[in-house]
C-alpha atoms as a PDB file:
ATOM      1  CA  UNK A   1       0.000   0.000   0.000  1.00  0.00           C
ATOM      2  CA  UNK A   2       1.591   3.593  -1.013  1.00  0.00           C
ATOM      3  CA  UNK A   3       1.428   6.154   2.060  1.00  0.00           C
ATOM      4  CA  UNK A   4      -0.701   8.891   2.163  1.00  0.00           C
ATOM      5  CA  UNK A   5       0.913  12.066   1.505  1.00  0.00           C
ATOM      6  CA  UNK A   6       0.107  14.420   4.716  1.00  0.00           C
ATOM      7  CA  UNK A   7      -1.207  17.853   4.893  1.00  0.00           C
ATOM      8  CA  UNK A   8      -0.717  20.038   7.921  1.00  0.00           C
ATOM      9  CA  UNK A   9      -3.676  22.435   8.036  1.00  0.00           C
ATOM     10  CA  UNK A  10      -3.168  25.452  10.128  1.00  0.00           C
ATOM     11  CA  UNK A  11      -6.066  27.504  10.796  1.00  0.00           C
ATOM     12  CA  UNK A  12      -7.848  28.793  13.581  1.00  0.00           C
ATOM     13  CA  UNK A  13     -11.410  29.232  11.921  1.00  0.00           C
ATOM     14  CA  UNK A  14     -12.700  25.671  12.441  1.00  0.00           C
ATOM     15  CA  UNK A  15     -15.143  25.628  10.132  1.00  0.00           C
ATOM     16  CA  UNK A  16     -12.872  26.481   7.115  1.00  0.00           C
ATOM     17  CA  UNK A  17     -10.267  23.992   8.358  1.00  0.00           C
ATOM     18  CA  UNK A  18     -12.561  20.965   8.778  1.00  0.00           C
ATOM     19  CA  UNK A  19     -13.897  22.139   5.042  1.00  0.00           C
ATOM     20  CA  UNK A  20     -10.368  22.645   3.755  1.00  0.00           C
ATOM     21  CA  UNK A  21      -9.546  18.630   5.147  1.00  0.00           C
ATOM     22  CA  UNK A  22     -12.504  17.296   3.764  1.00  0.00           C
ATOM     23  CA  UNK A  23     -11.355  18.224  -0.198  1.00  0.00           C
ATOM     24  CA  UNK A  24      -7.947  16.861   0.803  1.00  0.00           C
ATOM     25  CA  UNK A  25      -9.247  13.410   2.275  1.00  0.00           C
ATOM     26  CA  UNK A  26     -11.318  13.241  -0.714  1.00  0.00           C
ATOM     27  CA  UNK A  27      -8.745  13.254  -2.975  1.00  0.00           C
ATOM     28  CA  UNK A  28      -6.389  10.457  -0.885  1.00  0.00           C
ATOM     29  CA  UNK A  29      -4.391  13.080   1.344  1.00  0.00           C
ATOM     30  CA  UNK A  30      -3.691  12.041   5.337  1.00  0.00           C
ATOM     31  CA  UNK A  31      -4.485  15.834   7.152  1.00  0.00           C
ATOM     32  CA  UNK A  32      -4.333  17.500  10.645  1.00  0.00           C
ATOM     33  CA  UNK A  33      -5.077  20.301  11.768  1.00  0.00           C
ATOM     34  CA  UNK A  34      -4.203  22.577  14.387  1.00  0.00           C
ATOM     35  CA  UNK A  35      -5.324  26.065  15.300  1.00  0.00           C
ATOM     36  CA  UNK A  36      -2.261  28.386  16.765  1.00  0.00           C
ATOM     37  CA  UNK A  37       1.542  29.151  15.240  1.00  0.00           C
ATOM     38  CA  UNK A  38       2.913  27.161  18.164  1.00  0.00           C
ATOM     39  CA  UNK A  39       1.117  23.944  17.652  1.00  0.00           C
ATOM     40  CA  UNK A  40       1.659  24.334  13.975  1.00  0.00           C
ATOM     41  CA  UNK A  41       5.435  24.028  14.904  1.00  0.00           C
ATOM     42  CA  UNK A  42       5.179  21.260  17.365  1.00  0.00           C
ATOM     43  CA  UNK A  43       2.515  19.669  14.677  1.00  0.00           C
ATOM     44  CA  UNK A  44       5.369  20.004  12.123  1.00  0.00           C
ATOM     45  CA  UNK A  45       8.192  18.243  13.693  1.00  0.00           C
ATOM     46  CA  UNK A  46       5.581  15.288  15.172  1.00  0.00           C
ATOM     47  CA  UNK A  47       3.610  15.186  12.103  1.00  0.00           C
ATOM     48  CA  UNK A  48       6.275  15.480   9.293  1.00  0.00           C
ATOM     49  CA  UNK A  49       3.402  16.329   6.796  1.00  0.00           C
ATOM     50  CA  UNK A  50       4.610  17.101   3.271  1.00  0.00           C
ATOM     51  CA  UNK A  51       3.047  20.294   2.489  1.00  0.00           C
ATOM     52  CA  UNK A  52       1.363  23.215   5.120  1.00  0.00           C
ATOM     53  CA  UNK A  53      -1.457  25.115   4.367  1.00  0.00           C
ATOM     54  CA  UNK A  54      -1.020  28.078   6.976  1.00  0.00           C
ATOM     55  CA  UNK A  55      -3.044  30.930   7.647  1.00  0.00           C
ATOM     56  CA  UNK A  56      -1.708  33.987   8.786  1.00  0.00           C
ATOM     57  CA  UNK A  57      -3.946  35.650  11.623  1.00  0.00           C
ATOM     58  CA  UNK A  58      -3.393  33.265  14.461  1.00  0.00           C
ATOM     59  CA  UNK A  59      -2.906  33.616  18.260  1.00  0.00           C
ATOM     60  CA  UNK A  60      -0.100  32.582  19.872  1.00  0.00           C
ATOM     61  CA  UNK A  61       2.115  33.134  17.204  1.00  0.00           C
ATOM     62  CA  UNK A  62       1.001  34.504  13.381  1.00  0.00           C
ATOM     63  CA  UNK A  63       1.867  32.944  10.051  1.00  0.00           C
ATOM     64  CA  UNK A  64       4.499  34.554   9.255  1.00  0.00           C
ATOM     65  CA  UNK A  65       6.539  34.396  12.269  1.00  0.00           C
ATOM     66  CA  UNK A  66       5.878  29.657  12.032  1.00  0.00           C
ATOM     67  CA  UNK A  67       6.781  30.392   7.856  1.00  0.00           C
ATOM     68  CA  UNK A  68      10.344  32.072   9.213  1.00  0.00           C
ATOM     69  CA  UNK A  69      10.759  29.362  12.085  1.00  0.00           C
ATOM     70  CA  UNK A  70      10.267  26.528   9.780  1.00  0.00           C
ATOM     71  CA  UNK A  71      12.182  27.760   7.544  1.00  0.00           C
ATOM     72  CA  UNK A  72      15.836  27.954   9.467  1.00  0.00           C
ATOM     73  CA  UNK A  73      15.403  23.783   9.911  1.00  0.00           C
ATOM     74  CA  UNK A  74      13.359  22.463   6.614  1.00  0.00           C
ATOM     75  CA  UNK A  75      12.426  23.373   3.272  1.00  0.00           C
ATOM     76  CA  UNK A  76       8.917  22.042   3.550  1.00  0.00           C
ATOM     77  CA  UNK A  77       6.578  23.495   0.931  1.00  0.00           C
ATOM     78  CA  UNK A  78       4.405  25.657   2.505  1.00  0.00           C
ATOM     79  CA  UNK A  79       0.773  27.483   0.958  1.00  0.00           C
ATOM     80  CA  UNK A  80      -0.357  30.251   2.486  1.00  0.00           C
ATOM     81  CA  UNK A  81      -3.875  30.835   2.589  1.00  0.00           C
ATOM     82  CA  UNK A  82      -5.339  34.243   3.730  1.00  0.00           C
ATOM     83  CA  UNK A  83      -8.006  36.519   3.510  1.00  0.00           C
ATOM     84  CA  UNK A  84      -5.209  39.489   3.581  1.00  0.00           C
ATOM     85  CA  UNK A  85      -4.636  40.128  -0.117  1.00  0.00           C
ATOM     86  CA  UNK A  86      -2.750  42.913  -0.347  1.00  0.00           C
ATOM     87  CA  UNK A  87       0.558  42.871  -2.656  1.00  0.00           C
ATOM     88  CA  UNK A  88       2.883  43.415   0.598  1.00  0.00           C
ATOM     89  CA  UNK A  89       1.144  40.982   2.209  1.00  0.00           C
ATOM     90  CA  UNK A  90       1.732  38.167  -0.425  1.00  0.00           C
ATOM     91  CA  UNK A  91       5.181  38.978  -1.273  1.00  0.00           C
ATOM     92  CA  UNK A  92       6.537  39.373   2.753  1.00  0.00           C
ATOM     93  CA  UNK A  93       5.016  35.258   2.815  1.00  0.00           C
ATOM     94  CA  UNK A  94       6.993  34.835  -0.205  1.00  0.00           C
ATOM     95  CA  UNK A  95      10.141  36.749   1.263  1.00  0.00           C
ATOM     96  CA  UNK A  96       9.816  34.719   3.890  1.00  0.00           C
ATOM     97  CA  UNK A  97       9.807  31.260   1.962  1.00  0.00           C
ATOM     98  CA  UNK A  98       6.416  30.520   1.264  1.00  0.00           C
ATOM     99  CA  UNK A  99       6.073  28.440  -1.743  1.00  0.00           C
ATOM    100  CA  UNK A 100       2.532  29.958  -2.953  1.00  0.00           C
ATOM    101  CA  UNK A 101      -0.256  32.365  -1.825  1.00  0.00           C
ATOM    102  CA  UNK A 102      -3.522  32.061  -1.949  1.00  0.00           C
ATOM    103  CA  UNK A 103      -6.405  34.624  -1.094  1.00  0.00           C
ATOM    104  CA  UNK A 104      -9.388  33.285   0.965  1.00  0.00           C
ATOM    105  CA  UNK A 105     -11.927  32.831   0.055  1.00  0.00           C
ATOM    106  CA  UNK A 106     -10.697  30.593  -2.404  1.00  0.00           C
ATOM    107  CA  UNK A 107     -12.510  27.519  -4.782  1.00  0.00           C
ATOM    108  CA  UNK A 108     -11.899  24.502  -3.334  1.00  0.00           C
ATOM    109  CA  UNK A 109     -10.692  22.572  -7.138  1.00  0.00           C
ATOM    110  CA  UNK A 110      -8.180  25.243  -7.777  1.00  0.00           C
ATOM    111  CA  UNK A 111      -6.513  24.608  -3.986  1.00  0.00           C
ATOM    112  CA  UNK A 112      -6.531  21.098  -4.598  1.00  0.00           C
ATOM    113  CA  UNK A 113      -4.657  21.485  -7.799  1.00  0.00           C
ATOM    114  CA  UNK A 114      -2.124  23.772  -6.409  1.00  0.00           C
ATOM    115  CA  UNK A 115      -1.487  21.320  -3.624  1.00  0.00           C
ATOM    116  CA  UNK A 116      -1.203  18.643  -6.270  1.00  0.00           C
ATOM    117  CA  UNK A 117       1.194  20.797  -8.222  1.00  0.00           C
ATOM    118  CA  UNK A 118       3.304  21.493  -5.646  1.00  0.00           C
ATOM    119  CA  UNK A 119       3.609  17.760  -4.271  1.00  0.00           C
ATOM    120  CA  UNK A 120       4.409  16.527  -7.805  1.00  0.00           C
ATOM    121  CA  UNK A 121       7.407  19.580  -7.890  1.00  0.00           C
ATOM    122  CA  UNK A 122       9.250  17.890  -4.790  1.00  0.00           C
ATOM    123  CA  UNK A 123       7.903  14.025  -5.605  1.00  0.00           C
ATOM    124  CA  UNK A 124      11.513  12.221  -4.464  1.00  0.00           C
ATOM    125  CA  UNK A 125      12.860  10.837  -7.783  1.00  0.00           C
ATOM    126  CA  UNK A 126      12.411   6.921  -8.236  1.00  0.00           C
ATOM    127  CA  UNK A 127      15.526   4.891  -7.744  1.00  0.00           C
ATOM    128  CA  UNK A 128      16.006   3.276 -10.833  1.00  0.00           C
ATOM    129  CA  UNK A 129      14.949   6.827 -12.994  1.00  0.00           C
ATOM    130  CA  UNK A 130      16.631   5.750 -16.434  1.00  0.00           C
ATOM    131  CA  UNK A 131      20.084   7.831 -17.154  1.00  0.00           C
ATOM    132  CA  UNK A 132      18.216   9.189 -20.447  1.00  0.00           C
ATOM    133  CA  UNK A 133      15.222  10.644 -17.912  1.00  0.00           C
ATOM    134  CA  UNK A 134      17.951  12.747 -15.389  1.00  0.00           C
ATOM    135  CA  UNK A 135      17.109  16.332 -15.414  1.00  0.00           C
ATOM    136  CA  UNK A 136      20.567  18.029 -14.110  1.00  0.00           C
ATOM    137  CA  UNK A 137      22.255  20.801 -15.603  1.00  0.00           C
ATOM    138  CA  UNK A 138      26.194  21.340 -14.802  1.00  0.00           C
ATOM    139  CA  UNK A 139      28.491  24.282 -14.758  1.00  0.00           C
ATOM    140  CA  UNK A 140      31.900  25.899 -13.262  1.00  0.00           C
ATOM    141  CA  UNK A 141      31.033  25.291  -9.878  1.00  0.00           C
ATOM    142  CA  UNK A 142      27.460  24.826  -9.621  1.00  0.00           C
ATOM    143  CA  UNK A 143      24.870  21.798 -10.241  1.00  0.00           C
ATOM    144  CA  UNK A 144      21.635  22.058 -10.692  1.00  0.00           C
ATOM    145  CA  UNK A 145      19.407  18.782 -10.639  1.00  0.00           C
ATOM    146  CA  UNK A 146      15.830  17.905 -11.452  1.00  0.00           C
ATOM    147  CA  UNK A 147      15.551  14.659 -10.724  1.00  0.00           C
ATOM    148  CA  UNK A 148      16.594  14.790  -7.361  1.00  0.00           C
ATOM    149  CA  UNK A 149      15.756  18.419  -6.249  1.00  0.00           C
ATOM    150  CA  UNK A 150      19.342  19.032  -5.450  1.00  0.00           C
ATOM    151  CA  UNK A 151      21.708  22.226  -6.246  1.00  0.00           C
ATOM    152  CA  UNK A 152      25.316  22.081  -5.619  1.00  0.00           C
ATOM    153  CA  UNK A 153      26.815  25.510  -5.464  1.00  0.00           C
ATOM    154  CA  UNK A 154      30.895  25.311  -4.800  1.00  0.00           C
ATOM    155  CA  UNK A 155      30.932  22.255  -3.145  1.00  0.00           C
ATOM    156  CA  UNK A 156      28.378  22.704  -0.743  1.00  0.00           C
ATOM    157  CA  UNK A 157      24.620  21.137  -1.295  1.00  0.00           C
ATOM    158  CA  UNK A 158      22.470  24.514  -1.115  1.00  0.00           C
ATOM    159  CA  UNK A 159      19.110  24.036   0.794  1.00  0.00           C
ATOM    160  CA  UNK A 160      16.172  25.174  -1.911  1.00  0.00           C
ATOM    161  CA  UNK A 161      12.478  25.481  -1.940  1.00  0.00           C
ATOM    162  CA  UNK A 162      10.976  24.068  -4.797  1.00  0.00           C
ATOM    163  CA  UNK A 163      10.275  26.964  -6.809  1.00  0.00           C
ATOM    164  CA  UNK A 164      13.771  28.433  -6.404  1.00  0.00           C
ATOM    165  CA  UNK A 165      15.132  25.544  -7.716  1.00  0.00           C
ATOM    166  CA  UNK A 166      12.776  24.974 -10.737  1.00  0.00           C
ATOM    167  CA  UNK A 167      13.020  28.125 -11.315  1.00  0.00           C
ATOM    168  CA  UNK A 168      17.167  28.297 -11.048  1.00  0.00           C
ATOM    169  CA  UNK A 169      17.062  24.886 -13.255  1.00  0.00           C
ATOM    170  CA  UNK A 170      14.685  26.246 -16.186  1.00  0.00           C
ATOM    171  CA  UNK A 171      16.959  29.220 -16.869  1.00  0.00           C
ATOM    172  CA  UNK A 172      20.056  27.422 -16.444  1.00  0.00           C
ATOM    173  CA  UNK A 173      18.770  24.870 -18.771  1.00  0.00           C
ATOM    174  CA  UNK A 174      18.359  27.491 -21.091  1.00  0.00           C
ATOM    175  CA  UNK A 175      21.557  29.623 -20.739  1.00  0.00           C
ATOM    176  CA  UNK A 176      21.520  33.339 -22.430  1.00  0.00           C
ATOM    177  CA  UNK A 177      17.761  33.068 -23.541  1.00  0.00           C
ATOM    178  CA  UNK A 178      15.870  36.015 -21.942  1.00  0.00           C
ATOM    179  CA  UNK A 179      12.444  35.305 -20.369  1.00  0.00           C
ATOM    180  CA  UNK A 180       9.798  37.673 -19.499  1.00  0.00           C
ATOM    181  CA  UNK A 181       8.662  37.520 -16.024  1.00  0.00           C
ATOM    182  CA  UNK A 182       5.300  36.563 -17.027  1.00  0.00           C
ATOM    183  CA  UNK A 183       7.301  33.479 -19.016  1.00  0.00           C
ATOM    184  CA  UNK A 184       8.577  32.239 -16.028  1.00  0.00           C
ATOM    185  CA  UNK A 185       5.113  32.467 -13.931  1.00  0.00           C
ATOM    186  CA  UNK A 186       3.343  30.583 -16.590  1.00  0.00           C
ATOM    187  CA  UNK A 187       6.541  27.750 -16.922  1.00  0.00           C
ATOM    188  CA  UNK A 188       7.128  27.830 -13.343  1.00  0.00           C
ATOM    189  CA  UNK A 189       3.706  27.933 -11.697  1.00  0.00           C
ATOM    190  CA  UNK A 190       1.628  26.928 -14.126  1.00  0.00           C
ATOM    191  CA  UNK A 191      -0.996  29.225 -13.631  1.00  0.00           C
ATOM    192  CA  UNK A 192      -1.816  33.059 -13.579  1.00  0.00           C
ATOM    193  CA  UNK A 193      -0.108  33.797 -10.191  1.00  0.00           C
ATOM    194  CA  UNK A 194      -3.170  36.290  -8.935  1.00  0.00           C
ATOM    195  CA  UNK A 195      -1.924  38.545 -11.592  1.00  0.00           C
ATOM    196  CA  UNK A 196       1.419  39.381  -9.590  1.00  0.00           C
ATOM    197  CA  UNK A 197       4.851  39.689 -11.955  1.00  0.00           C
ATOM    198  CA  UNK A 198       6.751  40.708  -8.511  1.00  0.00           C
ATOM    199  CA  UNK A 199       6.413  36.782  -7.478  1.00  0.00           C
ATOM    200  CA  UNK A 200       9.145  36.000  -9.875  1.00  0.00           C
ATOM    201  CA  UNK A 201      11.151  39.453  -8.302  1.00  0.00           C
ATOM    202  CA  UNK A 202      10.996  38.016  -5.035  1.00  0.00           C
ATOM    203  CA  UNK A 203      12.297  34.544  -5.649  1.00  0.00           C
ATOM    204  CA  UNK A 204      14.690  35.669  -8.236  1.00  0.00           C
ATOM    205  CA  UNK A 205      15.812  37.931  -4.928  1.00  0.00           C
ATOM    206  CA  UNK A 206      15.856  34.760  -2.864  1.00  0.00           C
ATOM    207  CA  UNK A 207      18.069  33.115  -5.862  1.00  0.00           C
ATOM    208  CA  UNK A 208      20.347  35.094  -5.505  1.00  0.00           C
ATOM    209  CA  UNK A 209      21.425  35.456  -1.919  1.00  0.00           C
ATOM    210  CA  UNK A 210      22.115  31.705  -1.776  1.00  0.00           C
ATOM    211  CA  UNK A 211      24.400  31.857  -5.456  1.00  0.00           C
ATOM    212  CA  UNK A 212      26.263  34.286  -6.379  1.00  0.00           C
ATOM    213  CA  UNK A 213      27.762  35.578  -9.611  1.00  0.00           C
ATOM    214  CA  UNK A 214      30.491  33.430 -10.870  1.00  0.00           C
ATOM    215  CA  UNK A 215      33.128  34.122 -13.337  1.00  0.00           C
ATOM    216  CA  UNK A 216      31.735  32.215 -15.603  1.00  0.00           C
ATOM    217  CA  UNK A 217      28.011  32.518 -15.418  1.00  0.00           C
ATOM    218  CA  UNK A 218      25.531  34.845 -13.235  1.00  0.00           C
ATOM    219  CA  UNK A 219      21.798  35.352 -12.640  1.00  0.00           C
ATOM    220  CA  UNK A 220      21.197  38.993 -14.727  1.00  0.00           C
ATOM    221  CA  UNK A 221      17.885  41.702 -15.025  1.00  0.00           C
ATOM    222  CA  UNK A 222      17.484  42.474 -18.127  1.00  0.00           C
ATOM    223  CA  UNK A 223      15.838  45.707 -16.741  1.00  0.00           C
ATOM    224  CA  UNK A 224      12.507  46.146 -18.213  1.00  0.00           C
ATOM    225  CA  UNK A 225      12.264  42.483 -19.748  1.00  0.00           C
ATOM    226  CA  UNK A 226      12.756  40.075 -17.212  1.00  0.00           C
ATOM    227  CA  UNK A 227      15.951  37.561 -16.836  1.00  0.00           C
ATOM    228  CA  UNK A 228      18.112  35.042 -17.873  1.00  0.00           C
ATOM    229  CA  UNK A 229      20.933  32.887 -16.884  1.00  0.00           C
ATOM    230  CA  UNK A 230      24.048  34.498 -18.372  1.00  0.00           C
ATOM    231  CA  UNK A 231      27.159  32.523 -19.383  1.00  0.00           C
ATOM    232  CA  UNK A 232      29.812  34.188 -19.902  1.00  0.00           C
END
């Protein structure tokens, strides 16, 4: 029998939680749910679900402070759901390490597929994955691989999210072509991103603090365009 993949569901309006577990158990998913920041941490590390779905207004302690705790120890993809839907407020979750953002309220068969999507991103690669099927790009210093969600920057394996690394590994697999930023939302996530270009801004932001420009290749704005991965 295959194990369920888990859902942590962090909310402290009952009624939207219990509703938000029901689509998930529908479709095969193993949930819990918990209603403060602090239990969401404890829930975390008993739990081990593979995805969160966290709200941000909670007592004890709020969204964003759990997305920036969980965040110094594991690079579990986390969704944000929340009825604030201001720009700040989506790109400080992203900032933060947030792997999506969604706006309450929401329809329950486009959460579902963005959990789905996001599962499928860091699905650990099968064993036996033919040599023809590995996804891995390779340059001066840095390695970048699909297959097994990994990126090796100067030696040293680089803890990613998902998205930074999909998003490091499409460029890179595409070296000098310039994408628009609304190229990369629709490659990257799949979807119209609640109309927001800045969501590639932020991650390419992220990118960047964790690998630096080399000698022989960099991460460069093409300023009014977009990006691309530059070899030199």
């Amino acid at each position: 029998m295959v194990d369920k993949q888990k859902i942590l569901i962090v909310d402290d309006d009952e009624n939207i939680a219990e509703l938000i577990s029901l689509y998930l158990i529908k479709e095969c998913f193993d949930t819990k749910i918990v209603s403060d920041g602090e239990s969401a941490l404890m829930a975390h590390k008993t739990f081990q679900p593979d995805l969160i779905l966290l709200d941000i207004m909670l007592p004890r302690m709020d969204g964003y402070q759990v997305c920036r705790e969980i965040r110094t120890y594991s690079n579990t993809p986390i969704m944000m759901l929340s009825a604030k839907g201001e720009v700040f407020d989506k790109v400080l979750g992203l900032e933060l390490g947030a792997d999506d953002y969604m706006e309450k309220p929401f329809d329950s068969k486009e959460l579902v597929a963005r959990v789905k999507a996001i599962l499928r991103r860091v699905k650990p690669a099968v064993s036996n994955t033919p040599a023809q099927n590995v996804k891995k790009v390779t340059y001066p210093d840095l390695e970048i691989s699909l297959t097994n969600y990994s990126v090796t920057y100067m030696g040293q394996h680089i803890d990613m999210p998902p998205k930074e690394l999909e998003l490091l590994y499409f460029m890179a697999a595409s070296p000098n072509h310039v994408f628009t930023r609304e190229q990369l939302l629709d490659q990257i996530w799949g979807y119209e991103y609640i109309g927001d270009t800045r969501t590639v801004d932020v991650h390419m932001k992220r990118l960047r603090e964790k690998i630096k420009d080399h000698a022989s290749w960099r991460i460069a704005t093409i300023w009014g365009i977009g990006y691309k991965f530059e070899v030199k």
